[in-house]
N, C-alpha and C. Protein backbone atom coordinates (compact mmCIF):
# COMPACT_ATOMS: atom_id res chain seq x y z
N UNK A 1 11.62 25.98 -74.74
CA UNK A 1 11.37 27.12 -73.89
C UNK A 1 11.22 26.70 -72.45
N UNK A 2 10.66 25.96 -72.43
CA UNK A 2 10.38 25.15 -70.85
C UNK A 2 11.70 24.58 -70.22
N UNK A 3 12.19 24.13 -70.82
CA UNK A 3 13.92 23.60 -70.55
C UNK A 3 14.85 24.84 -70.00
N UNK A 4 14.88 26.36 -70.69
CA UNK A 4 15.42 26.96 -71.08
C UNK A 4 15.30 27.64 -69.18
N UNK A 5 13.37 27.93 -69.29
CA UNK A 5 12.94 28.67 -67.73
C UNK A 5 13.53 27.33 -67.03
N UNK A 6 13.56 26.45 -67.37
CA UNK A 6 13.78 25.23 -65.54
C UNK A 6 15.43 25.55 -65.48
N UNK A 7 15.81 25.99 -66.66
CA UNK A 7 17.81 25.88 -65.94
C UNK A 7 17.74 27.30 -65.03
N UNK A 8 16.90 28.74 -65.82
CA UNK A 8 17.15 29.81 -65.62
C UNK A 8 16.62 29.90 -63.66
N UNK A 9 15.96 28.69 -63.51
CA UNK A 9 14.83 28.65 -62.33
C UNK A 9 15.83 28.58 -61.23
N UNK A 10 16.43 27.52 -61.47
CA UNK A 10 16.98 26.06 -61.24
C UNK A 10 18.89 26.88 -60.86
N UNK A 11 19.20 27.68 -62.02
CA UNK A 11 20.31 28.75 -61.47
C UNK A 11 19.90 29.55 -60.75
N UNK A 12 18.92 31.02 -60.80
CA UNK A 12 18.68 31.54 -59.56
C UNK A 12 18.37 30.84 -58.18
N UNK A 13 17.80 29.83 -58.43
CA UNK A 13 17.92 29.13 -56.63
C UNK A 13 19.38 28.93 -55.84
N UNK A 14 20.56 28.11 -57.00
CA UNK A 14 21.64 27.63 -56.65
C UNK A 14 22.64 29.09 -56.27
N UNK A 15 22.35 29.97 -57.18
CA UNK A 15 23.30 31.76 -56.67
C UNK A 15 22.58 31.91 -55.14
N UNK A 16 21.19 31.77 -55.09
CA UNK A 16 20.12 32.76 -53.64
C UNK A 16 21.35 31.58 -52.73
N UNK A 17 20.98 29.91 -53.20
CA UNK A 17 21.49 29.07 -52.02
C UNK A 17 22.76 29.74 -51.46
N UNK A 18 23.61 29.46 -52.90
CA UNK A 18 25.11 29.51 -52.73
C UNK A 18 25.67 31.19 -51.23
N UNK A 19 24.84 32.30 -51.73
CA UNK A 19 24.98 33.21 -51.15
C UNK A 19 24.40 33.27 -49.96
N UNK A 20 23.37 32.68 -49.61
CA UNK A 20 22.89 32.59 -48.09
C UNK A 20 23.91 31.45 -47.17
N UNK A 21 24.54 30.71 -47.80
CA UNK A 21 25.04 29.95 -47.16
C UNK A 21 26.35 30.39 -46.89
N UNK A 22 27.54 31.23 -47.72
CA UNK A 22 28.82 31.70 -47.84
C UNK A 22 28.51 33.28 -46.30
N UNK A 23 27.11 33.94 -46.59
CA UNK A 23 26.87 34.68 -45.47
C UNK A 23 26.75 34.29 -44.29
N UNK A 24 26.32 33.34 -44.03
CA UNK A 24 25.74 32.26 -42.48
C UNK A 24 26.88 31.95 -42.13
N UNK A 25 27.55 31.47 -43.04
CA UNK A 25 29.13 30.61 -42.81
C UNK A 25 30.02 31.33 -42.18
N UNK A 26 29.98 32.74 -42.61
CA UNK A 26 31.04 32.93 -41.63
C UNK A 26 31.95 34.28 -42.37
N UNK A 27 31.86 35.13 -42.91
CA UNK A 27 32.57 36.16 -43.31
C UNK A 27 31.87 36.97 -44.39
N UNK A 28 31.88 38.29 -43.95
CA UNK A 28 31.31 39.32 -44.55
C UNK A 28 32.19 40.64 -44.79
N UNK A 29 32.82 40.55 -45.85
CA UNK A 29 33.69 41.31 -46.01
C UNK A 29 33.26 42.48 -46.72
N UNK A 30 33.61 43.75 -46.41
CA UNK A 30 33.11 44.39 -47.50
C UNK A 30 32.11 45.21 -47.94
N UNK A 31 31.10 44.27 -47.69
CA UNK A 31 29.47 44.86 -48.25
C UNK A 31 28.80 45.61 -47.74
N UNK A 32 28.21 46.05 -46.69
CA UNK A 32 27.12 46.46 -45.96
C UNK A 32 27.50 47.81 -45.67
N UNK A 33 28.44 48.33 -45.75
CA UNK A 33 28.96 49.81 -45.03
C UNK A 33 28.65 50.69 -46.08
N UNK A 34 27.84 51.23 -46.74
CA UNK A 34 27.25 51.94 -47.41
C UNK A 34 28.04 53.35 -46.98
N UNK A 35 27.74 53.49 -45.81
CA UNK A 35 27.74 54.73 -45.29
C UNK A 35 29.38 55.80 -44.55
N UNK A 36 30.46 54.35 -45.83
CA UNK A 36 32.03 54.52 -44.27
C UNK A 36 32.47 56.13 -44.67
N UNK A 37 32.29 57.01 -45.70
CA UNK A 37 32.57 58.31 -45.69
C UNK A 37 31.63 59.21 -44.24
N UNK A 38 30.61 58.59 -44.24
CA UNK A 38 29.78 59.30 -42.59
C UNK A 38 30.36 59.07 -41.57
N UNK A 39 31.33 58.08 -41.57
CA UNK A 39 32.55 57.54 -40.33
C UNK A 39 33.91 57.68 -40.79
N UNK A 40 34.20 57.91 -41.84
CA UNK A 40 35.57 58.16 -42.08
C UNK A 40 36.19 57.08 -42.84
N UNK A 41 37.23 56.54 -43.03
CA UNK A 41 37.95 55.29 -43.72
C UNK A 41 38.75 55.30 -43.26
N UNK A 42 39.24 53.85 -44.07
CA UNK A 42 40.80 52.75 -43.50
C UNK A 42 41.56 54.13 -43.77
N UNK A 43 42.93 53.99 -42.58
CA UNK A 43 43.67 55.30 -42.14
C UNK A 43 45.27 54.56 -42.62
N UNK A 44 45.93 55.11 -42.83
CA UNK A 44 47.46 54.39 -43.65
C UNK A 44 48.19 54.54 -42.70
N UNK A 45 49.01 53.87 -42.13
CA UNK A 45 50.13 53.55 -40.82
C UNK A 45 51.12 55.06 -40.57
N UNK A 46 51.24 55.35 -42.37
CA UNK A 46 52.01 56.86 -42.24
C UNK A 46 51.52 57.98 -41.44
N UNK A 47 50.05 57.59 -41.86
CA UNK A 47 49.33 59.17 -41.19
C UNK A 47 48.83 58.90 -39.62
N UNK A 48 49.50 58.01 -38.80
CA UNK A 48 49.41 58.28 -37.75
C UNK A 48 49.10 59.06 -37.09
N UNK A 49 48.49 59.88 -36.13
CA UNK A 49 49.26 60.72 -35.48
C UNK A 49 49.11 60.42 -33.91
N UNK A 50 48.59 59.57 -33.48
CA UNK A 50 48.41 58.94 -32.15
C UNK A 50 48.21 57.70 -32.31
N UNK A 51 48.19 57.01 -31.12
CA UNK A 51 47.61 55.77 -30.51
C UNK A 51 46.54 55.66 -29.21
N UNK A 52 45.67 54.96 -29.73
CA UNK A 52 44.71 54.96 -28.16
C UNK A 52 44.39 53.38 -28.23
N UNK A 53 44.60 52.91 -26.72
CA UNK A 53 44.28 51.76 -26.22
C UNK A 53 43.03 51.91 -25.71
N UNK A 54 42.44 50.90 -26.51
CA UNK A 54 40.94 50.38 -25.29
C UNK A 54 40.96 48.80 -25.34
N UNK A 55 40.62 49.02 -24.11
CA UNK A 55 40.26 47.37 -23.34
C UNK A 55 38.89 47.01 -23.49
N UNK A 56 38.34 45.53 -24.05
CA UNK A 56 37.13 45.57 -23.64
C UNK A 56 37.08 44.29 -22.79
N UNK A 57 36.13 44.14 -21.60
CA UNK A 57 35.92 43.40 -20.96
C UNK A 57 34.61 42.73 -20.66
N UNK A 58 34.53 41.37 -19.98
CA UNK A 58 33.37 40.80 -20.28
C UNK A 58 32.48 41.76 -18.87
N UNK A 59 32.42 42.30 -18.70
CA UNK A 59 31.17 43.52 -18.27
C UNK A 59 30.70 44.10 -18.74
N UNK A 60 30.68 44.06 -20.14
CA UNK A 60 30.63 44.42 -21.02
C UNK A 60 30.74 46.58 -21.62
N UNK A 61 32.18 46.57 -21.55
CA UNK A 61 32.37 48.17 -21.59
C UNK A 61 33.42 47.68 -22.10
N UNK A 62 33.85 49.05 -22.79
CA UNK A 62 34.94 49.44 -23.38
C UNK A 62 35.51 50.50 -22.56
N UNK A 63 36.88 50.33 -22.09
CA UNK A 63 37.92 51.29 -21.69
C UNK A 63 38.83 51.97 -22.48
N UNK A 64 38.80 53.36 -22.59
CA UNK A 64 38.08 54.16 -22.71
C UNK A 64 36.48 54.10 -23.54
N UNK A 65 35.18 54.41 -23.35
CA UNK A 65 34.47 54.18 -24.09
C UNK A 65 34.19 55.51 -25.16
N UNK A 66 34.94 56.94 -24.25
CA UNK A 66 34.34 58.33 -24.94
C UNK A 66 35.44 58.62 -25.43
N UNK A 67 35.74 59.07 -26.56
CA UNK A 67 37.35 59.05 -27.18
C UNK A 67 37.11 60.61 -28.67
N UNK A 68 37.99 61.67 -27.97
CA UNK A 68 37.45 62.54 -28.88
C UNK A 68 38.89 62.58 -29.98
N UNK A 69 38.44 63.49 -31.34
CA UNK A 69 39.56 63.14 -32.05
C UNK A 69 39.51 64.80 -33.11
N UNK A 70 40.38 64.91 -34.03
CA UNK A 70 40.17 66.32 -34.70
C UNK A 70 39.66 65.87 -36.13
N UNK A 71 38.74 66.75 -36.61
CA UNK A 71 38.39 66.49 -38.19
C UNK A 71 40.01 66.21 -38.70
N UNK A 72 40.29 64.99 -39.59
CA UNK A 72 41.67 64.60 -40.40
C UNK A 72 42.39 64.12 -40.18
N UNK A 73 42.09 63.40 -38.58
CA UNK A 73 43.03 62.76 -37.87
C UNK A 73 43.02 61.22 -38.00
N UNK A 74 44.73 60.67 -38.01
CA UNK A 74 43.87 59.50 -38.08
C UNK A 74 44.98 58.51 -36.88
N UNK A 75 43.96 57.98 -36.05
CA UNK A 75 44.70 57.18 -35.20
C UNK A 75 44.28 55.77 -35.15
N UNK A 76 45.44 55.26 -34.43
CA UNK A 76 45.53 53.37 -34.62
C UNK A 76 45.18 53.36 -33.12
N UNK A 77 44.15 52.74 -33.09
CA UNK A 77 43.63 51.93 -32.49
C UNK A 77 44.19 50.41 -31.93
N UNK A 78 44.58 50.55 -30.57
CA UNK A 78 45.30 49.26 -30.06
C UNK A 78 43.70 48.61 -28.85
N UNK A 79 43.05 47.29 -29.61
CA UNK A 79 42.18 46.72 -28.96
C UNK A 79 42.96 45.36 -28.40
N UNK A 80 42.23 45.91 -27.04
CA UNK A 80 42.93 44.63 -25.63
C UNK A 80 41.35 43.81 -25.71
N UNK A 81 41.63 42.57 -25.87
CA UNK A 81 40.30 41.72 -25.07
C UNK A 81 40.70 40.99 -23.73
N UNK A 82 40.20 41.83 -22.81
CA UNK A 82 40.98 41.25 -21.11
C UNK A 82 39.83 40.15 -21.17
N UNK A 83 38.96 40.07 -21.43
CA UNK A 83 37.73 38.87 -21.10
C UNK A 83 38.39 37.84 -21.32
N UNK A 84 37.27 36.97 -20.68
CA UNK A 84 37.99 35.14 -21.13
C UNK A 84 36.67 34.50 -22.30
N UNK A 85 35.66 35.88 -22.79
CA UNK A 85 35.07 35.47 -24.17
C UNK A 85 35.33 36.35 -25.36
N UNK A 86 34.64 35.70 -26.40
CA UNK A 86 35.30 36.91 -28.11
C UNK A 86 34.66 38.13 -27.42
N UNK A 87 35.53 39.18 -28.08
CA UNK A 87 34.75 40.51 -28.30
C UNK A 87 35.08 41.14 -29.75
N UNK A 88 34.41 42.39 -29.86
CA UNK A 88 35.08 43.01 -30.85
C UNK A 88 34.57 44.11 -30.95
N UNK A 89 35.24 45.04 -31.97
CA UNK A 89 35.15 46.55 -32.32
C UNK A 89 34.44 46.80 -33.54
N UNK A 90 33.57 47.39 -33.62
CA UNK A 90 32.69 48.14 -34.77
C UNK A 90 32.88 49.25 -34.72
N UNK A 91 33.17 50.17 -35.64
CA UNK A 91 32.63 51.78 -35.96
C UNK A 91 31.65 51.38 -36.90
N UNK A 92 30.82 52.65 -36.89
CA UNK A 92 29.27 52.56 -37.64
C UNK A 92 28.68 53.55 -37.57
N UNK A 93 27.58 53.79 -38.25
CA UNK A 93 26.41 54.90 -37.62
C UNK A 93 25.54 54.08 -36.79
N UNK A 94 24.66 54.58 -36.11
CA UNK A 94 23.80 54.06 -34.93
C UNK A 94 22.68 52.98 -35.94
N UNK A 95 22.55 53.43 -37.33
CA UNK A 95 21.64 52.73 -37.97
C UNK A 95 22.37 51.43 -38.12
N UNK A 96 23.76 51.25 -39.22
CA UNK A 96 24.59 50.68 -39.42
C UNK A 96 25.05 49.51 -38.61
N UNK A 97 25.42 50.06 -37.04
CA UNK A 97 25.28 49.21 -36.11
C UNK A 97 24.40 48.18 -35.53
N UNK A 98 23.37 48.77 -35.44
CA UNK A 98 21.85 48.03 -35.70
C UNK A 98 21.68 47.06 -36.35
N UNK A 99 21.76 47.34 -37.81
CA UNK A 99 21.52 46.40 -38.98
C UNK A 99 22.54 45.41 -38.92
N UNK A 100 23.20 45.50 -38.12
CA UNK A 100 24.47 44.48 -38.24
C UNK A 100 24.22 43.85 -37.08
N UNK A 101 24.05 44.14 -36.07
CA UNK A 101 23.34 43.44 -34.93
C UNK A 101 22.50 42.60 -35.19
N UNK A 102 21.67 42.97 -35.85
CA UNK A 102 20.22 41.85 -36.11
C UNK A 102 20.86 40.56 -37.15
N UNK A 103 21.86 40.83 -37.74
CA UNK A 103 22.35 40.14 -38.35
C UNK A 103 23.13 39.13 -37.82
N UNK A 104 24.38 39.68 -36.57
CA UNK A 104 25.06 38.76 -35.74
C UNK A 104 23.64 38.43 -35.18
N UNK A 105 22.76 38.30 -34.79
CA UNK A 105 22.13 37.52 -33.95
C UNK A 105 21.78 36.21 -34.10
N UNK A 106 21.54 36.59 -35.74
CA UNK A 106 20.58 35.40 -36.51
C UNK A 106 21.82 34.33 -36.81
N UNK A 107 23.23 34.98 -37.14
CA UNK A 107 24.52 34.45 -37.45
C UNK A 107 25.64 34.24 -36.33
N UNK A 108 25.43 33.95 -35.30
CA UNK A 108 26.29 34.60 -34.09
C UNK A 108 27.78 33.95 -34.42
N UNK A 109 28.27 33.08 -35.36
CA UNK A 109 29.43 33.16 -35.63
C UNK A 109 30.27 33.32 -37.03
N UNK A 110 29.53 34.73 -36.92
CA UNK A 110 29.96 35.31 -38.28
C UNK A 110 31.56 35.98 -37.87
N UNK A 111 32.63 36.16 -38.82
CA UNK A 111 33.18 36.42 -38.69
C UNK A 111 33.81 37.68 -39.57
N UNK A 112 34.93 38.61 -39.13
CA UNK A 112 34.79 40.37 -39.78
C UNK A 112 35.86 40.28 -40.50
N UNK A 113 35.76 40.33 -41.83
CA UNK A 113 36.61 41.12 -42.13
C UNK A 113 37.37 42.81 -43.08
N UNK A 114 36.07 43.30 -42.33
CA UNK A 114 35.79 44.42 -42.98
C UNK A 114 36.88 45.73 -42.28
N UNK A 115 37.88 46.97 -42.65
CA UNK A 115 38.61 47.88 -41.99
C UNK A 115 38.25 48.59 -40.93
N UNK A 116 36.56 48.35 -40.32
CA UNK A 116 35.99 49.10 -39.92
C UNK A 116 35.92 48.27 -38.69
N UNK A 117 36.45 47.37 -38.22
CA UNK A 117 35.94 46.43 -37.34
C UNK A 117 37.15 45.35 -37.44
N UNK A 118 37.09 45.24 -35.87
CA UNK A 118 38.42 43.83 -35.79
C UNK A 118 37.55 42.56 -34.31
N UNK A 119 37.41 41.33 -34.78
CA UNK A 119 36.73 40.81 -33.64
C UNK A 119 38.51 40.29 -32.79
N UNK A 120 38.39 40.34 -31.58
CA UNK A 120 39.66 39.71 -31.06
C UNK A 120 39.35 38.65 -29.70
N UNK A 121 39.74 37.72 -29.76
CA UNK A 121 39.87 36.39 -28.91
C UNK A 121 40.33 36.71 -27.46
N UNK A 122 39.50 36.15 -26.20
CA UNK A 122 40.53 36.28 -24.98
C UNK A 122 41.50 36.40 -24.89
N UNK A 123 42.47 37.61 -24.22
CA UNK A 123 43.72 37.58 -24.16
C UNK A 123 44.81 37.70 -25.09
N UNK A 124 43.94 38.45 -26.21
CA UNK A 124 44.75 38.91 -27.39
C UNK A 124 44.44 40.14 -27.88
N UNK A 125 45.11 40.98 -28.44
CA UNK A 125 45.21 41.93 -29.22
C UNK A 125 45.18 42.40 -30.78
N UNK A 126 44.63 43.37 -31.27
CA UNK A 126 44.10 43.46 -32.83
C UNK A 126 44.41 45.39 -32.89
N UNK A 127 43.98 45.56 -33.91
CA UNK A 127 44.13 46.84 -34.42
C UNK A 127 43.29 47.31 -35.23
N UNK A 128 42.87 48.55 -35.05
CA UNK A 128 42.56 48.99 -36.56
C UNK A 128 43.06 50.83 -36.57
N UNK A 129 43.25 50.64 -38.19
CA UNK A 129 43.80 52.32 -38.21
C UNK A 129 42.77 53.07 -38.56
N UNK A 130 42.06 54.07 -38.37
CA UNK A 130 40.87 54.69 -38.93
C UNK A 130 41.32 56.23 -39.07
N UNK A 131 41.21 56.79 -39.96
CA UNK A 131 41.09 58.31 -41.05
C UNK A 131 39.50 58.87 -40.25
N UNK A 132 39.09 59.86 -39.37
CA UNK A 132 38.57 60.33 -38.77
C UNK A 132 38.31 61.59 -39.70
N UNK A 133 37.66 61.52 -41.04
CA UNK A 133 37.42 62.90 -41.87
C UNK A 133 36.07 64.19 -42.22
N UNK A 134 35.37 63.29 -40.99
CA UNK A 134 34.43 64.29 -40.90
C UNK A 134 33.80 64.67 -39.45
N UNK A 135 33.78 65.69 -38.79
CA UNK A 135 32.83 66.50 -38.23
C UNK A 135 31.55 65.29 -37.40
N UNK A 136 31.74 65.34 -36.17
CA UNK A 136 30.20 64.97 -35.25
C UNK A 136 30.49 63.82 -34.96
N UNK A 137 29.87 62.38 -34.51
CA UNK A 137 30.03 61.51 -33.84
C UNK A 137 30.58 60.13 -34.31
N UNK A 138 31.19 59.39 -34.36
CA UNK A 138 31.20 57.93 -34.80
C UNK A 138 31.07 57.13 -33.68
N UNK A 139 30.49 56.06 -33.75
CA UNK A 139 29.88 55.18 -32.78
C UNK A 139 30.59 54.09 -32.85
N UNK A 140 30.87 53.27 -31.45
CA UNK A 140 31.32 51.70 -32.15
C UNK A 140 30.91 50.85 -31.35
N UNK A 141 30.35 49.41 -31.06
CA UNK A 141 29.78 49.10 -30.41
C UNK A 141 30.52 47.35 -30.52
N UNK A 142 30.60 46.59 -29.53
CA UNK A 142 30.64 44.89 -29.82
C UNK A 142 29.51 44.50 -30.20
N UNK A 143 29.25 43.43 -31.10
CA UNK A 143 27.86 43.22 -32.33
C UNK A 143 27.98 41.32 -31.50
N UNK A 144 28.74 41.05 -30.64
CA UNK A 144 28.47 40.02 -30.37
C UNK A 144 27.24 39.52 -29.32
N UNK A 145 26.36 38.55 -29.75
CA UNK A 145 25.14 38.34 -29.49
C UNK A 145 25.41 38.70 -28.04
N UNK A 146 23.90 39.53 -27.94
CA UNK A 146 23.52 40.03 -26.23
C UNK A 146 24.84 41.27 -25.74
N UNK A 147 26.26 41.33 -26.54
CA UNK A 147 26.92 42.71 -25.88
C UNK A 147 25.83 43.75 -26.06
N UNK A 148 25.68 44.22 -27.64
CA UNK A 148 25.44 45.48 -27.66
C UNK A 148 23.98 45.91 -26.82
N UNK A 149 23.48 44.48 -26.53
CA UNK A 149 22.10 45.06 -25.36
C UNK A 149 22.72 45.43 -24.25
N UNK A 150 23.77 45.03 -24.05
CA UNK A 150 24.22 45.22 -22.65
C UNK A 150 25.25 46.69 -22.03
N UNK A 151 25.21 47.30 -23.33
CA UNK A 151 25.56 48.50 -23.48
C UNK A 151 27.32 48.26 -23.60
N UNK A 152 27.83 47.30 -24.48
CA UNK A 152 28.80 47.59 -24.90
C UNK A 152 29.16 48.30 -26.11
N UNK A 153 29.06 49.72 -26.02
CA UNK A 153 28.96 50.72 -26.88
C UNK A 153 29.79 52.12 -26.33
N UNK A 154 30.25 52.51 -27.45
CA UNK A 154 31.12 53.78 -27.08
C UNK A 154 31.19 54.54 -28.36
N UNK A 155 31.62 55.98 -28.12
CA UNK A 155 31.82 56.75 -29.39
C UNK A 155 33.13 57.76 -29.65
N UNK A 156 33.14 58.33 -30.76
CA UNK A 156 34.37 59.29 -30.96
C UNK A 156 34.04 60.30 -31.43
N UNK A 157 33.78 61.72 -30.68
CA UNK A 157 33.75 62.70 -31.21
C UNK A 157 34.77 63.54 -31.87
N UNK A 158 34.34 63.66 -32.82
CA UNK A 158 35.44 64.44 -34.08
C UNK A 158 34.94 65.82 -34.29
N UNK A 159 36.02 66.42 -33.57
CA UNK A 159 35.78 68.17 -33.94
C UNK A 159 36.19 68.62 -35.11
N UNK A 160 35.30 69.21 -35.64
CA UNK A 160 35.80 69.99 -37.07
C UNK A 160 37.00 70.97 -36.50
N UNK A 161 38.01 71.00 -37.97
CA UNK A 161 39.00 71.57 -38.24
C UNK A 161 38.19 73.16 -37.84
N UNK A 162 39.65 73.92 -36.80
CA UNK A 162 38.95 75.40 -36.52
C UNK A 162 37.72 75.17 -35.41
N UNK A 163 36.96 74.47 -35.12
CA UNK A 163 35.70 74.35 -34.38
C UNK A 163 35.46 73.25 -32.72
N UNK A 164 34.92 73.76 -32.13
CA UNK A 164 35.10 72.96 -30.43
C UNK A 164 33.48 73.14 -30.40
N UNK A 165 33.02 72.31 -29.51
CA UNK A 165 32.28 71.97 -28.82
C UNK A 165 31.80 72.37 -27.25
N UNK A 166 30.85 73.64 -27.19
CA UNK A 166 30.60 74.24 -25.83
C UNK A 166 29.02 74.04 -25.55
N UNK A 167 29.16 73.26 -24.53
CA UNK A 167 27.68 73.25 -24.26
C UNK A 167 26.74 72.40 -25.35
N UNK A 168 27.43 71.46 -26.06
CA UNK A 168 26.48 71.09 -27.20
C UNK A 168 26.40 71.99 -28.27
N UNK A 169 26.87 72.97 -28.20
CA UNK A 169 26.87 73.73 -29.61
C UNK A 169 28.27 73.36 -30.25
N UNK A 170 28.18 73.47 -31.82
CA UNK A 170 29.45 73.85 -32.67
C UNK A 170 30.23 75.23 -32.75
N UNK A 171 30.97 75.69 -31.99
CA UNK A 171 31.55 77.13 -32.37
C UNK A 171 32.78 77.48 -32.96
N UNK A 172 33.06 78.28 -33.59
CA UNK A 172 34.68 78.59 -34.23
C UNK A 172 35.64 78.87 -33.06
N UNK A 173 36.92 78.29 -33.01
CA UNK A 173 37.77 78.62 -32.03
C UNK A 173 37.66 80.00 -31.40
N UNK A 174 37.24 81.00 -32.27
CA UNK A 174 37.31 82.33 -31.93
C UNK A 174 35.97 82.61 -31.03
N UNK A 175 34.98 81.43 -30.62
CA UNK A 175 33.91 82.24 -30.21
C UNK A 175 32.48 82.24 -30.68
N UNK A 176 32.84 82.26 -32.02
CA UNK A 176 31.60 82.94 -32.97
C UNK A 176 30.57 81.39 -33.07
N UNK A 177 29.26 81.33 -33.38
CA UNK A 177 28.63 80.13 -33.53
C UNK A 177 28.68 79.67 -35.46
N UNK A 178 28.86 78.57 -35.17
CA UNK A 178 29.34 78.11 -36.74
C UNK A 178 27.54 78.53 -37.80
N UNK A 179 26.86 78.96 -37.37
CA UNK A 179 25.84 78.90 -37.66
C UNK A 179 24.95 80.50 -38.00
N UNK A 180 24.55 81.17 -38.98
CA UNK A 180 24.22 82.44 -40.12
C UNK A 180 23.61 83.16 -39.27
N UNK A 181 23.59 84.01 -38.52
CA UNK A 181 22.11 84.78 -37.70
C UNK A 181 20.99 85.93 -38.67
């Protein structure tokens, strides 16, 4: 019995090791996005229906940073890195973003390879296609140590199908407020 707990001990340490170390190292694919239906998903090359370029630069901003889009739309994303350091692109929720921040901090050369996010090198170019399928804000921010303090952050407002945006309210094209009186 004692033999049996020291392997069972002795394996959970070597999985905790094995996995803290494959995370630190350098690629996180996959996991953490709990939330990508609250931002939408990977978008298929067919369903195009635009292109938007943003630049990011070491001043840390994104050109364009405010980028609006229609509930169902899905556009490719052409990312410029004019800087002469890494940058990169996140979509997220504001929580999402966060939690991933604290994470590049502790890891600062972690590397992405998740649909939601492309990191790109001085003087090169990357992509991502994103499916824009719901209603209200998506956020995206560079997660590289000290950008996102520095306010390299931007968002995409997605108008619901039929519905615009006046004054901060949601209303139906026609006028009416999306909301029961």
């Amino acid at each position: 019995m004692k033999l049996k707990s020291l392997i069972t001990v002795a394996s959970t340490l070597l999985l905790a090791t094995t996995t803290t170390l494959s995370f630190a190292a350098g690629s996180h694919a996959g996991g953490h996005h709990g939330e990508e239906g609250a931002i939408g998903s990977p978008g298929k090359m067919a369903n195009v229906k635009r292109t938007i370029a943003i630049d990011m630069t070491d001043n840390m901003r994104f050109t364009p940073a405010n980028i609006t889009a229609k509930q169902g739309e899905t556009i490719k994303f052409m990312v410029k890195n004019s800087g002469q350091i890494k940058h990169e692109i996140v979509f997220g929720t504001p929580a999402e973003l966060k939690e991933h921040y604290a994470a590049m901090l502790k890891f600062p050369d972690m590397e992405h390879a998740d649909d939601n996010q492309i990191t790109v090198m001085p003087g090169k170019t990357g992509e991502i296609i994103w499916e824009f399928s719901k209603a209200g804000k998506v956020d995206f921010a560079c997660l590289q140590a000290g950008h996102f303090d520095a306010g390299m952050v931007g968002a995409v407002m997605v108008d619901g199908k039929g519905m615009a945006t006046i004054k901060g309210k949601t209303v139906a094209k026609d006028g009416h407020s999306d909301h029961k009186h």
